[in-house]
Protein backbone atom coordinates (compact mmCIF):
# COMPACT_ATOMS: atom_id res chain seq x y z
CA UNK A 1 71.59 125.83 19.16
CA UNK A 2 73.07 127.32 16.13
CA UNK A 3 76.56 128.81 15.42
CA UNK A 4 75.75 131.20 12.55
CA UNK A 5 72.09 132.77 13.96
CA UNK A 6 71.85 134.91 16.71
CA UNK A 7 68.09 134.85 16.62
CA UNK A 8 68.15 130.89 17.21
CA UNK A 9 70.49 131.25 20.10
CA UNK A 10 68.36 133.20 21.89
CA UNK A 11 65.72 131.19 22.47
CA UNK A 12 66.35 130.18 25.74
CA UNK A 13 63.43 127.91 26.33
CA UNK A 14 60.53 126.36 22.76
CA UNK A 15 57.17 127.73 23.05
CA UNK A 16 54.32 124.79 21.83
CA UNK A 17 51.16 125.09 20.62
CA UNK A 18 48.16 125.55 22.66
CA UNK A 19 45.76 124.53 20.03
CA UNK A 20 46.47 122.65 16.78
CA UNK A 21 45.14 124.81 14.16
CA UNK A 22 46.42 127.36 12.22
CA UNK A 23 44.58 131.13 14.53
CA UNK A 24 44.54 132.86 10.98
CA UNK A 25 43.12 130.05 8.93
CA UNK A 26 40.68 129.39 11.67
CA UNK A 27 39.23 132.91 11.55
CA UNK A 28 38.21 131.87 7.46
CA UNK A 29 38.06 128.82 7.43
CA UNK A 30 40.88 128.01 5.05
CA UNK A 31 42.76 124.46 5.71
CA UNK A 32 46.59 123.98 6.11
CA UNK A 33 49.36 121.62 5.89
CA UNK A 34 51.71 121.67 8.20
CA UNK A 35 51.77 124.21 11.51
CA UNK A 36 54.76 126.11 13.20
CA UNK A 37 54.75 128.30 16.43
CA UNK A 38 56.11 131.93 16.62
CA UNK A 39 58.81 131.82 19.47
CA UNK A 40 58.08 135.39 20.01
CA UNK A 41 54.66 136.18 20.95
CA UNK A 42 53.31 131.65 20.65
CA UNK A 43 51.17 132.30 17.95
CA UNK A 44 50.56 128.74 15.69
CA UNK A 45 50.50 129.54 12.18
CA UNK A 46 50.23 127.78 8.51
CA UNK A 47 53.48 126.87 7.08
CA UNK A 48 54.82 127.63 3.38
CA UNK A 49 52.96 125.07 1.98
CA UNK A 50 49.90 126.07 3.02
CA UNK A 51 47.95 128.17 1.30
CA UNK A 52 48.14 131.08 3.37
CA UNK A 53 51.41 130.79 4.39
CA UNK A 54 50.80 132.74 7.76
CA UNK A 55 53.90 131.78 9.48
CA UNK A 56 55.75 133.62 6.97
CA UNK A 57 53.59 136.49 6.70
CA UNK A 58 53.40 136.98 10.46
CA UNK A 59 57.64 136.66 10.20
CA UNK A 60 57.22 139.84 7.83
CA UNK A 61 54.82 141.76 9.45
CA UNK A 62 55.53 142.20 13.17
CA UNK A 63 59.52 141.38 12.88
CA UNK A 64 59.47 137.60 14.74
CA UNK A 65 62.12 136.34 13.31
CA UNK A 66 61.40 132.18 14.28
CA UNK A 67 59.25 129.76 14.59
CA UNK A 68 59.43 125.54 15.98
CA UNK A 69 57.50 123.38 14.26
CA UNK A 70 54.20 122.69 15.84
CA UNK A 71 53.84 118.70 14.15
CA UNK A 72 53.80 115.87 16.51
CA UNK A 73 57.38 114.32 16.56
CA UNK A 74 59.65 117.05 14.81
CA UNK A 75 62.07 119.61 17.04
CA UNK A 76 62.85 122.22 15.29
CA UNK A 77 63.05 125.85 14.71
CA UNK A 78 64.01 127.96 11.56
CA UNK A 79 64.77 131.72 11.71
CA UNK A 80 63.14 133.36 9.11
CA UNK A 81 65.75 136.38 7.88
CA UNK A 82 68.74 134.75 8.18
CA UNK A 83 67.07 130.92 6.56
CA UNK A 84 68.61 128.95 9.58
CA UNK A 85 67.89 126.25 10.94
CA UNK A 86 68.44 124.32 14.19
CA UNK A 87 67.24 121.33 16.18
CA UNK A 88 66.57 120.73 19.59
């Protein structure tokens, strides 16, 4: 998928969203923008522009490097530490 990430090229097969909704913002209620799916473990967080920007934080926190896009029509995924990005 990508020449210059190793975390991209290992995902071997896209995890999707079971639900559409952000699991953290959910638990508070908050809203979000845009959604993106942790190829690691399939959590489907809030993007950067959300408010919460749980994606990002969940990136940081547990070490899961990237996540696809979880919005209807777009195939991607972006690896967090090394800011890559590759479709599919």
């Amino acid at each position: 998928m990508s020449d210059t990430c190793a975390h991209l090229e290992a995902i071997e097969s896209v995890k999707h969203p079971k639900k559409k909704q952000c699991d953290e913002c959910v638990k508070t209620g908050d809203r979000w923008v845009h959604l993106r799916t942790c190829q690691e473990c399939g959590s489907t967080l809030c993007c950067d522009s959300s408010p919460n920007r749980h994606a990002s934080a969940h990136a940081r926190k547990v070490g899961h490097p990237v996540v696809a896009s979880a919005e209807p029509g777009e195939q991607w995924l972006y690896c967090y530490p090394d800011d890559a990005f590759a479709e599919y």
